[in-house]
C-alpha atoms as a PDB file:
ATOM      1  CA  UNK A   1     -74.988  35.458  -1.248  1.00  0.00           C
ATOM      2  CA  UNK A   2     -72.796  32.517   0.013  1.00  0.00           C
ATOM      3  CA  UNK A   3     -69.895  33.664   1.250  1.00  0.00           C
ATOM      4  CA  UNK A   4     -66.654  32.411  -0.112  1.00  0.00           C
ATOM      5  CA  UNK A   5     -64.152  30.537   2.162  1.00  0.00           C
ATOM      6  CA  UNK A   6     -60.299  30.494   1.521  1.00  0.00           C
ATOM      7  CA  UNK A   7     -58.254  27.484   0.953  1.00  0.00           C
ATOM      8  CA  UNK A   8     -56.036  28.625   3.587  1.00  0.00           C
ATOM      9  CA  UNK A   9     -59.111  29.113   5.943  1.00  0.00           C
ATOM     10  CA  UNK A  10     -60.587  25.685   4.730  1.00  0.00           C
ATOM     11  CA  UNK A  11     -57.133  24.462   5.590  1.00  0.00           C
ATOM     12  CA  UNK A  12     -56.571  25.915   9.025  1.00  0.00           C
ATOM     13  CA  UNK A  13     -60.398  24.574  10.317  1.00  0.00           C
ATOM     14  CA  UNK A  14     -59.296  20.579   8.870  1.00  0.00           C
ATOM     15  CA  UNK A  15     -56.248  21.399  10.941  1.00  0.00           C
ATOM     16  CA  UNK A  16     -58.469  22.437  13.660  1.00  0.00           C
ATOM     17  CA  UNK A  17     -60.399  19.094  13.131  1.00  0.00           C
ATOM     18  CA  UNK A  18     -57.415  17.289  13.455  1.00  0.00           C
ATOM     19  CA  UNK A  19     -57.923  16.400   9.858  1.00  0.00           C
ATOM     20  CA  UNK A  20     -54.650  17.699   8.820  1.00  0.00           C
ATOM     21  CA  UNK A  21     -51.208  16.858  10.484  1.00  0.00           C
ATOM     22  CA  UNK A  22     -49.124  19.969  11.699  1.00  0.00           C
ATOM     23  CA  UNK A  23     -46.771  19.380   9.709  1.00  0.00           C
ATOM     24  CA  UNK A  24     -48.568  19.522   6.807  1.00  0.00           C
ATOM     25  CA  UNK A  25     -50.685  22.915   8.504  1.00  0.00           C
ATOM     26  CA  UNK A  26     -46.712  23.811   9.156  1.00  0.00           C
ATOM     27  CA  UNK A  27     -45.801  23.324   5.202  1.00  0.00           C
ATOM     28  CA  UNK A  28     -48.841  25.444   4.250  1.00  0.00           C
ATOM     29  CA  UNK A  29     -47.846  28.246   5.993  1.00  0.00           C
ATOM     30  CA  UNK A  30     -44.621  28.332   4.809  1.00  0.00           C
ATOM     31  CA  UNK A  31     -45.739  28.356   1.052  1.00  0.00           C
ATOM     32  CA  UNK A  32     -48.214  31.725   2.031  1.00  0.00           C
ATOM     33  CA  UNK A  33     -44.797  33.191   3.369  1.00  0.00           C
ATOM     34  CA  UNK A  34     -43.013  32.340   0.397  1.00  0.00           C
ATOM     35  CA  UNK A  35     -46.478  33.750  -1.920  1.00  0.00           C
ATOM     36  CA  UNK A  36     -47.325  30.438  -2.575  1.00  0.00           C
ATOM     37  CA  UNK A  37     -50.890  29.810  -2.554  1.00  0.00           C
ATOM     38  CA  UNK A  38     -52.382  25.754  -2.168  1.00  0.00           C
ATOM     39  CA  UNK A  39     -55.466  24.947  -3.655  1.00  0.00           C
ATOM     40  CA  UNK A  40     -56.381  20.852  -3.941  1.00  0.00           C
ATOM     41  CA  UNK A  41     -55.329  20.171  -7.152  1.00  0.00           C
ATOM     42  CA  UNK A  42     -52.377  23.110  -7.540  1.00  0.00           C
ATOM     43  CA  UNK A  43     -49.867  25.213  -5.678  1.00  0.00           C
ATOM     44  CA  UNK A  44     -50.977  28.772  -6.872  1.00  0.00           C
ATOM     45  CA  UNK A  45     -48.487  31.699  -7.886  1.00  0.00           C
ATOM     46  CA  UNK A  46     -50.360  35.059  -6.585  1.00  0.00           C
ATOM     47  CA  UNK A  47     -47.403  36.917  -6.376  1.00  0.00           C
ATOM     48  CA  UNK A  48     -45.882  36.180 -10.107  1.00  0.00           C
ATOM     49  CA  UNK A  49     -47.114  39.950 -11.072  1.00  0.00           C
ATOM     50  CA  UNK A  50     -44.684  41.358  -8.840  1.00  0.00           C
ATOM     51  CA  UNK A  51     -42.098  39.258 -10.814  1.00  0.00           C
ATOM     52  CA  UNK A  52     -43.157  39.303 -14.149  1.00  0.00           C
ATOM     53  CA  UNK A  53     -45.511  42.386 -14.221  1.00  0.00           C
ATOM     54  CA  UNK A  54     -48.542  39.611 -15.357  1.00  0.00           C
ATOM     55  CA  UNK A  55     -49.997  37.399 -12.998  1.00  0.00           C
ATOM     56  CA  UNK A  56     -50.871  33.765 -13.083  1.00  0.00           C
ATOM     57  CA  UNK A  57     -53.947  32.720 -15.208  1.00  0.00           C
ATOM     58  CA  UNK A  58     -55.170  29.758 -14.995  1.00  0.00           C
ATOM     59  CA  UNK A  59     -55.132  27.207 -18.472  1.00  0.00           C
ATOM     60  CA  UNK A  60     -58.540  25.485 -18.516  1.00  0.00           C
ATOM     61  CA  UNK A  61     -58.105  23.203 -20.986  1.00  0.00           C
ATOM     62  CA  UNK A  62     -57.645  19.570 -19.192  1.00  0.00           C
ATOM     63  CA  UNK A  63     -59.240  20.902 -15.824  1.00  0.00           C
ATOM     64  CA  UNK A  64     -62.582  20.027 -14.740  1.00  0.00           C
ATOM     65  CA  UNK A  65     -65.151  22.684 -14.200  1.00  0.00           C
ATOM     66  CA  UNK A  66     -65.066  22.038 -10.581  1.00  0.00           C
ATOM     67  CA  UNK A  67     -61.137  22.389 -10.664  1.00  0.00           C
ATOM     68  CA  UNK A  68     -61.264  25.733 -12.637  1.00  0.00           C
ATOM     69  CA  UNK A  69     -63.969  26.928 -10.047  1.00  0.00           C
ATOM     70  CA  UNK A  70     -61.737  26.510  -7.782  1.00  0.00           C
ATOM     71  CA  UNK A  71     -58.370  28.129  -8.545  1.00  0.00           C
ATOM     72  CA  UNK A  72     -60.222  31.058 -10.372  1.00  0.00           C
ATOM     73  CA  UNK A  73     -61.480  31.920  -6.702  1.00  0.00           C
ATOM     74  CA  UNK A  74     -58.636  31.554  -4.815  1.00  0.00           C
ATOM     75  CA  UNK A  75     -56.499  33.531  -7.081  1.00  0.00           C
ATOM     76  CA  UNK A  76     -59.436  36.323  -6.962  1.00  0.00           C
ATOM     77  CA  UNK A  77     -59.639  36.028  -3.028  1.00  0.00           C
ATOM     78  CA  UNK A  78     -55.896  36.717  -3.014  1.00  0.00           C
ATOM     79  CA  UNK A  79     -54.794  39.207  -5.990  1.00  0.00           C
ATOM     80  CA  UNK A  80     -58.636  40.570  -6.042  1.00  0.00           C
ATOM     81  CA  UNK A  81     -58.468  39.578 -10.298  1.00  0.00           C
ATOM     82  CA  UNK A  82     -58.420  36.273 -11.971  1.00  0.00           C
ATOM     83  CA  UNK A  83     -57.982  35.293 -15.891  1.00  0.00           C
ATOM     84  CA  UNK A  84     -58.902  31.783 -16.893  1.00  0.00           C
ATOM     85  CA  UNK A  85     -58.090  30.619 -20.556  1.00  0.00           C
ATOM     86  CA  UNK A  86     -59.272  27.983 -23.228  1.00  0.00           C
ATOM     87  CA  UNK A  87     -62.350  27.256 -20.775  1.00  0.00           C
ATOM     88  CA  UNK A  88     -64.945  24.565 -21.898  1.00  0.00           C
ATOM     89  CA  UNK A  89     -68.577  25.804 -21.998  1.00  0.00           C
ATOM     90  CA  UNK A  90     -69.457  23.859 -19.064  1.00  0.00           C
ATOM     91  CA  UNK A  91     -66.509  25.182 -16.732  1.00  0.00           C
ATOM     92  CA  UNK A  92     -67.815  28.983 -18.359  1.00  0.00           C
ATOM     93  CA  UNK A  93     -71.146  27.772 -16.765  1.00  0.00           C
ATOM     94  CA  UNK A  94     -69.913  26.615 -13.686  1.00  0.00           C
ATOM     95  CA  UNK A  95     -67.737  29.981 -13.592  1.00  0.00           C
ATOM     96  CA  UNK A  96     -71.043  32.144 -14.399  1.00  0.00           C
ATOM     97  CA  UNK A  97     -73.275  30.619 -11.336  1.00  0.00           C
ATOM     98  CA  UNK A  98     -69.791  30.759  -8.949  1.00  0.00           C
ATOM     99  CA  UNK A  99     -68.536  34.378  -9.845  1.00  0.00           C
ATOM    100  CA  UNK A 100     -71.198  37.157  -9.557  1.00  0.00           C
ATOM    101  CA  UNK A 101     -69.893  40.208 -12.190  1.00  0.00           C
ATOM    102  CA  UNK A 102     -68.138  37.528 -13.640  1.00  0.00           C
ATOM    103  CA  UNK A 103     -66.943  38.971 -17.317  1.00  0.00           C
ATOM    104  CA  UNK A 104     -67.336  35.794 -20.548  1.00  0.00           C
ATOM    105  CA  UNK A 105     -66.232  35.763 -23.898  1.00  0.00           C
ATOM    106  CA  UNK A 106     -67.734  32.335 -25.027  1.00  0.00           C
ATOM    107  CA  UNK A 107     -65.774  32.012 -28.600  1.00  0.00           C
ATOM    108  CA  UNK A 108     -62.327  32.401 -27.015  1.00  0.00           C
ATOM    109  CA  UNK A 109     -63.276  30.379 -24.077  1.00  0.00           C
ATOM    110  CA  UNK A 110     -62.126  33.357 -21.421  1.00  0.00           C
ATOM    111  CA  UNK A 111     -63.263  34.475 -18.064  1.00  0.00           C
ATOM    112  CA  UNK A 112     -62.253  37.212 -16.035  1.00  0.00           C
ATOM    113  CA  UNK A 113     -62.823  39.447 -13.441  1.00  0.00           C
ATOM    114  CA  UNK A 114     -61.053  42.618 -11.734  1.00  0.00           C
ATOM    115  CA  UNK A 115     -62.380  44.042  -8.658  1.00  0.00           C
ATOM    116  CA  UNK A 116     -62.939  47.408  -8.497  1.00  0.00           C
ATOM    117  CA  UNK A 117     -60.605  48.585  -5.719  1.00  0.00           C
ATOM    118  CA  UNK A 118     -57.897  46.407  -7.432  1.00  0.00           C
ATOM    119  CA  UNK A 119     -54.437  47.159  -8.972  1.00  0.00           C
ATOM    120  CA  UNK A 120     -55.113  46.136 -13.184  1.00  0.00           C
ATOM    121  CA  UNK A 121     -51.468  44.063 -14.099  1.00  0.00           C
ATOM    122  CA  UNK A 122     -48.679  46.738 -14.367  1.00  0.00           C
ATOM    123  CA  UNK A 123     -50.658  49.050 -11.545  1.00  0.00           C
ATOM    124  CA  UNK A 124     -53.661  50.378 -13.285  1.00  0.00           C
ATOM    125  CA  UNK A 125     -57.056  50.411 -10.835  1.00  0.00           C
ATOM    126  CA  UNK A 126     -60.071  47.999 -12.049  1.00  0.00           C
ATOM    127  CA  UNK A 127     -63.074  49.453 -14.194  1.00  0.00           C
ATOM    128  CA  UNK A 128     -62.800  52.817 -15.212  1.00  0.00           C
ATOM    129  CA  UNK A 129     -59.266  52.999 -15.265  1.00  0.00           C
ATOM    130  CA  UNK A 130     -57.635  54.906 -18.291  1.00  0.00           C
ATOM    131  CA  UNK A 131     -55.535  52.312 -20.411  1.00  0.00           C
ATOM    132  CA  UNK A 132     -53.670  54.943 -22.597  1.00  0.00           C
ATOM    133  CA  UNK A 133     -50.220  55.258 -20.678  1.00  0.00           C
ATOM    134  CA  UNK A 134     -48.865  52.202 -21.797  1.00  0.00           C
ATOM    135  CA  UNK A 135     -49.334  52.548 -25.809  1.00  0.00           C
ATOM    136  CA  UNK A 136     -51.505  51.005 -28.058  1.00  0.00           C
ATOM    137  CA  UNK A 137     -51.521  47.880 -29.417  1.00  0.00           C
ATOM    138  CA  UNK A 138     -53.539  46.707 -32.985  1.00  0.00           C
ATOM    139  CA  UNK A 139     -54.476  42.965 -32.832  1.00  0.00           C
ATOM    140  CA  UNK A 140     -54.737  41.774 -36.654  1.00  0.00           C
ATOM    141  CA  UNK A 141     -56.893  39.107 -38.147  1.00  0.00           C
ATOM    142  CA  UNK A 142     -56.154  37.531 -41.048  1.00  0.00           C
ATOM    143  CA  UNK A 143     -60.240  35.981 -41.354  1.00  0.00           C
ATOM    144  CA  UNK A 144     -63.196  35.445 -39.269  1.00  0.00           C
ATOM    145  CA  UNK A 145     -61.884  31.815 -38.585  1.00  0.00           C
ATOM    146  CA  UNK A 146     -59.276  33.614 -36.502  1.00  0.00           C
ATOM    147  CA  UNK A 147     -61.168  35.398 -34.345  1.00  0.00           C
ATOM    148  CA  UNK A 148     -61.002  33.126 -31.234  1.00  0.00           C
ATOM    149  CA  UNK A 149     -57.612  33.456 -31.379  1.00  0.00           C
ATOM    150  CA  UNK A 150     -57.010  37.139 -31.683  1.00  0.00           C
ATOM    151  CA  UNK A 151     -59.778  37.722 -29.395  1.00  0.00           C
ATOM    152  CA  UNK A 152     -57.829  35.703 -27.022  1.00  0.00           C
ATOM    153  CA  UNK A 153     -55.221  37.848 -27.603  1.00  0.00           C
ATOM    154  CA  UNK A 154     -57.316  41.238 -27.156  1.00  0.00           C
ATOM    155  CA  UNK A 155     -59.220  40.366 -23.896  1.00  0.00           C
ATOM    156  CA  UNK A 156     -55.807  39.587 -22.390  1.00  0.00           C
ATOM    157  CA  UNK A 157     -53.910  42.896 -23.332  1.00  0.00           C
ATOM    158  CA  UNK A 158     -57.434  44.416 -21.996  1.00  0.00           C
ATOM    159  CA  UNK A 159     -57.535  42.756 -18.527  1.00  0.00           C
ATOM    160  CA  UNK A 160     -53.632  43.667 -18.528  1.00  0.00           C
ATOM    161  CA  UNK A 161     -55.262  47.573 -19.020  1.00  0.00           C
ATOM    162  CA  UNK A 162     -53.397  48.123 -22.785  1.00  0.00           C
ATOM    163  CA  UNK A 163     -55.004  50.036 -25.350  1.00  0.00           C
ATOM    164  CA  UNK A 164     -56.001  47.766 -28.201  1.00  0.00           C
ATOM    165  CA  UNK A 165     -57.100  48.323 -31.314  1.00  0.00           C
ATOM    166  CA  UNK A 166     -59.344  45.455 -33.922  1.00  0.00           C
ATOM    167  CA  UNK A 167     -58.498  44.961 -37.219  1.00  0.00           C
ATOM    168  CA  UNK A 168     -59.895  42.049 -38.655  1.00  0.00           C
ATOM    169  CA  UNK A 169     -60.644  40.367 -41.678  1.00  0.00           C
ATOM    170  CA  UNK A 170     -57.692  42.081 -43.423  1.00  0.00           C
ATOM    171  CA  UNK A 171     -55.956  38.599 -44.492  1.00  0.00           C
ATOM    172  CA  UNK A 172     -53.635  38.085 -48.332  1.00  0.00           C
ATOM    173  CA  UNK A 173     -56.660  36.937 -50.461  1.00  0.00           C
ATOM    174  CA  UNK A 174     -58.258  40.437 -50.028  1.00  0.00           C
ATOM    175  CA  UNK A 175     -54.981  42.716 -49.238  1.00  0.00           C
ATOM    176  CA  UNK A 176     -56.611  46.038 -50.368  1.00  0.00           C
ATOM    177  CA  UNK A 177     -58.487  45.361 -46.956  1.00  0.00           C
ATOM    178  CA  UNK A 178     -54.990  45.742 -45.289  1.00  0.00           C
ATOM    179  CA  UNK A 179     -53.864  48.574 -47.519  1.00  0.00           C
ATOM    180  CA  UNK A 180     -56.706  50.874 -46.727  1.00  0.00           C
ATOM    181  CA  UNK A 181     -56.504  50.427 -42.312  1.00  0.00           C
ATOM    182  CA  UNK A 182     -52.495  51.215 -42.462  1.00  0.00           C
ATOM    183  CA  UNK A 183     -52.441  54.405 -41.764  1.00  0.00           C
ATOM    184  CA  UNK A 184     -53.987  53.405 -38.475  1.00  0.00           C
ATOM    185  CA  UNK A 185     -52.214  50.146 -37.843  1.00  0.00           C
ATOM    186  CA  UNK A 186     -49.097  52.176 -38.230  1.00  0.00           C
ATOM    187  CA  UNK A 187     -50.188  53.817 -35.059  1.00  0.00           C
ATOM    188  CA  UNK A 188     -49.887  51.188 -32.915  1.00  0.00           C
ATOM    189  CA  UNK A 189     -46.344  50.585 -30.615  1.00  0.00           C
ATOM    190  CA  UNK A 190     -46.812  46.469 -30.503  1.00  0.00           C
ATOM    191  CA  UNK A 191     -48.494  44.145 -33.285  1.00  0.00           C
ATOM    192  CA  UNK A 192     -50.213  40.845 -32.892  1.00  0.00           C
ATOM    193  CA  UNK A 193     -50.984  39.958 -35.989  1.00  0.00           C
ATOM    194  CA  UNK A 194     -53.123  36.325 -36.304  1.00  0.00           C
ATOM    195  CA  UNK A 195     -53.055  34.254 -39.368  1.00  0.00           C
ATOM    196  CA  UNK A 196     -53.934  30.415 -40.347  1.00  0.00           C
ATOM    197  CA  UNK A 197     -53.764  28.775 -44.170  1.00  0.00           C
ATOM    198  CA  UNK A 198     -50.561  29.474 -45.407  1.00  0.00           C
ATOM    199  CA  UNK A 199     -49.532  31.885 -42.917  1.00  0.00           C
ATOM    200  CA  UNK A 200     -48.662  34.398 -45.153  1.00  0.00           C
ATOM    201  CA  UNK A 201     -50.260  37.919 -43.175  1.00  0.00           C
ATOM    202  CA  UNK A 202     -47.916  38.646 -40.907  1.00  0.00           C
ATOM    203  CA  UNK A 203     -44.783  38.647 -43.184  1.00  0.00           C
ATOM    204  CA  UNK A 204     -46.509  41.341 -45.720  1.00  0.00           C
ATOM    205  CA  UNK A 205     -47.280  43.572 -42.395  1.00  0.00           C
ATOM    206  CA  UNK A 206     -43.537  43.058 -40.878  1.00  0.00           C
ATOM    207  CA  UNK A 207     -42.769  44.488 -45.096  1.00  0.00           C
ATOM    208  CA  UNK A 208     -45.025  47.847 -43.946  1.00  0.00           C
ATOM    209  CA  UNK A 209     -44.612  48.542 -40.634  1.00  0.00           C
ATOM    210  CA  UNK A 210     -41.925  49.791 -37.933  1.00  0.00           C
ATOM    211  CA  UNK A 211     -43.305  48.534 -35.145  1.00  0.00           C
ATOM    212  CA  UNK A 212     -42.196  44.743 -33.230  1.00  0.00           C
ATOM    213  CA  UNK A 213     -44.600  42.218 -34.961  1.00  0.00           C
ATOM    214  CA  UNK A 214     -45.911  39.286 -32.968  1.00  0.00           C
ATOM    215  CA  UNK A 215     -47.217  36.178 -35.301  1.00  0.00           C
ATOM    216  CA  UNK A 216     -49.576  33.966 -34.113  1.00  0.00           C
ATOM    217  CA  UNK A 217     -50.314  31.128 -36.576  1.00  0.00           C
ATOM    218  CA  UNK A 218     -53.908  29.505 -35.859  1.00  0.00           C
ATOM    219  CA  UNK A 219     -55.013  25.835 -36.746  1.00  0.00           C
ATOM    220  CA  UNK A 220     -57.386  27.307 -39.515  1.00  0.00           C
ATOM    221  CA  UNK A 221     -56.849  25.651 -42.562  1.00  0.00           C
ATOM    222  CA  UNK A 222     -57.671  22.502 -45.178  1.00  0.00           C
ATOM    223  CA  UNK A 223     -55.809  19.139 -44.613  1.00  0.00           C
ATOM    224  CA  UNK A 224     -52.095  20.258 -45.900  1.00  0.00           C
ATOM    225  CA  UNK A 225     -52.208  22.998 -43.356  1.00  0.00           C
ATOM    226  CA  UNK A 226     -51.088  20.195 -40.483  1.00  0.00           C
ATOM    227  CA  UNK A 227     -53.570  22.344 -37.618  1.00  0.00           C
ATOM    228  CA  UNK A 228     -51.901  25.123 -38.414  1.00  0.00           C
ATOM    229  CA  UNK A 229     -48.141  23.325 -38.646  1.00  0.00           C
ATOM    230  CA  UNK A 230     -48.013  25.116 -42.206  1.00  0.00           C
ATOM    231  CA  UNK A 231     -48.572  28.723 -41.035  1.00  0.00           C
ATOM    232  CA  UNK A 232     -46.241  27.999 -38.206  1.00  0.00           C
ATOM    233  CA  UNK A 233     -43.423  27.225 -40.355  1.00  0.00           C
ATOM    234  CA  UNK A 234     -44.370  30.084 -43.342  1.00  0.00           C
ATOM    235  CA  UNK A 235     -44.052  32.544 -40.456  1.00  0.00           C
ATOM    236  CA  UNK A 236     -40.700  31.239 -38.738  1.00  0.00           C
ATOM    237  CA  UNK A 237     -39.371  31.179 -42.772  1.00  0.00           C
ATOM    238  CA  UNK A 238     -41.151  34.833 -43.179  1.00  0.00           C
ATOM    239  CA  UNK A 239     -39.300  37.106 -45.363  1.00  0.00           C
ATOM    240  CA  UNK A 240     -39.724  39.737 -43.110  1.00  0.00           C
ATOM    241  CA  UNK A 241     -36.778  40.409 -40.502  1.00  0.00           C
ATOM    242  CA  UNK A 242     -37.537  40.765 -37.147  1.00  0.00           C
ATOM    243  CA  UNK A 243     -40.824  38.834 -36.381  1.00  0.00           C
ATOM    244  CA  UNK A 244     -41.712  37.468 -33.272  1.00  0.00           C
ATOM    245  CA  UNK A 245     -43.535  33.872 -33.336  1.00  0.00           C
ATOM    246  CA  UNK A 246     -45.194  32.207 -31.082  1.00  0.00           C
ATOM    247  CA  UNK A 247     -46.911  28.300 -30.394  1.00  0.00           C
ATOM    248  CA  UNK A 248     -49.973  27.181 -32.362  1.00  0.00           C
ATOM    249  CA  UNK A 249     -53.190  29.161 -31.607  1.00  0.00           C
ATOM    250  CA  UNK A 250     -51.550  30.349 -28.558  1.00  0.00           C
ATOM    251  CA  UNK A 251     -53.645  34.095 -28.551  1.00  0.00           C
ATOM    252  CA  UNK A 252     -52.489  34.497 -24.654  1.00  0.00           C
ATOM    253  CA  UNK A 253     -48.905  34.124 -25.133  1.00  0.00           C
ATOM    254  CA  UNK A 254     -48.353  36.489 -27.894  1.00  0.00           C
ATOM    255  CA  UNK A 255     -50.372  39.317 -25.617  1.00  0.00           C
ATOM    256  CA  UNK A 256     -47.987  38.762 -22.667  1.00  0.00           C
ATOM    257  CA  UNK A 257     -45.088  39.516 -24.827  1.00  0.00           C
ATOM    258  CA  UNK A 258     -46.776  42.400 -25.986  1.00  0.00           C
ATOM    259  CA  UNK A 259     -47.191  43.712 -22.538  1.00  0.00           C
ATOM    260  CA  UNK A 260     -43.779  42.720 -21.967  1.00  0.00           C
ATOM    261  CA  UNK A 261     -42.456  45.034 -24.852  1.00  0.00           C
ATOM    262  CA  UNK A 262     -44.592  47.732 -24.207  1.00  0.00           C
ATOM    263  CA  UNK A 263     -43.545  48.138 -19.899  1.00  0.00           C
ATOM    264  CA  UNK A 264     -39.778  47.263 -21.132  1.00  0.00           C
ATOM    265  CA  UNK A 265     -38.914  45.371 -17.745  1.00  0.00           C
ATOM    266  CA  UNK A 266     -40.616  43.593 -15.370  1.00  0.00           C
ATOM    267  CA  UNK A 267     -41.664  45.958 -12.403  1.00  0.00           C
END
């Protein structure tokens, strides 16, 4: 197996080439100090977990296959994990044949790994770890059209090491679906609940439940739905008090504040 080479070592032998200027060698080294991490096309954050109690992931929407390649190796050389989100197919492929154990969910576009003698976000080890201490948290879908979205969600909460639990298909035009899983929904400390058309799924479960409620409108929907502009605005006008809302399809975001509700604080 080819052995992978650091950006910093990459660095240091162009600098031993007398490819690269001290000074710029010089400016490197400062960034490592300060946990900064430089990569060709980025200046990496491997030490935002110790702020934030979630690491950096890397967006791969807008990023080549090469590019994501790339950061998703120096983050795992650092931190020993790496999450990449919305991924194209071809930077998945490019991930696959780069990344040996390399874990894929194709229909939510992630990749991720954790290596086994590593720290999961919030301190838990890598596989086999128990993910009960930090309370459970149900992921709702209002239809199958959602999924990619509340997947999104799932798989982040389960690199972070939560407890999650699937309900899907539960959405307004067959509510009896929704009626018969509360008792166990009810269990759960943190809700994401995932909803496109008119929005409406997350309001009735803020109505039933006690727990924080995190909406997640999706760009599922006819024409007058705006790409998911119409759920986005039912659920910011939601009858329900207390709801949480966050962007357009944005699965990833709504798990992070999940994991920031459950730990309370940043480390």
């Amino acid at each position: 197996m080819k052995k992978t080479i650091s950006p910093l070592c990459r660095l240091f032998r162009e600098f031993q080439a007398g490819r690269v200027s001290a000074r710029r060698f010089e400016a490197a080294l400062r960034g490592v100090e300060a946990g900064e991490l430089p990569v060709p096309e980025a200046v990496l954050d491997p030490v935002r977990e110790r702020r934030t109690g979630f690491p950096e992931a890397i967006y791969g929407a807008g990023k080549t296959p090469a590019q994501v390649v790339r950061i998703f190796q120096a983050l795992l050389d650092r931190t020993g994990k790496a999450l990449a989100t919305r991924c194209s197919p071809a930077a998945l492929r490019a991930l696959r044949r780069a990344v040996p154990d390399l874990q894929v969910h194709e229909g939510a576009g992630l990749a991720w790994k954790i290596a086994a003698d590593q720290a999961r976000p919030g301190g838990e080890r890598g596989r086999g770890a128990s993910r009960s201490a930090e309370g459970l948290v149900a992921v709702l879908a209002a239809g199958t059209s959602d999924l990619p979205v509340a997947e999104e969600a799932a798989l982040t909460l389960e690199f972070a090491g939560c407890r999650v639990e699937r309900f899907y298909d539960i959405g307004v035009a067959g509510i009896h679906r929704l009626f018969g899983r509360l008792a166990a929904i009810r269990r759960a400390a943190v809700l994401i609940v995932v909803a496109g058309m008119e929005g409406a799924l997350p309001s009735v479960v803020g109505g039933l439940v006690a727990a924080p409620v995190i909406a997640v409108p999706t760009s599922v929907g006819y024409g007058a739905s705006f790409q998911g502009l119409a759920a986005l605005l039912g659920m910011l006008n939601a009858c329900s008090a207390g709801l949480t809302v966050v962007n357009i399809d944005n699965g990833f975001g709504a798990a992070v504040a999940a994991i920031r509700i459950l730990r309370g604080k940043t480390p």
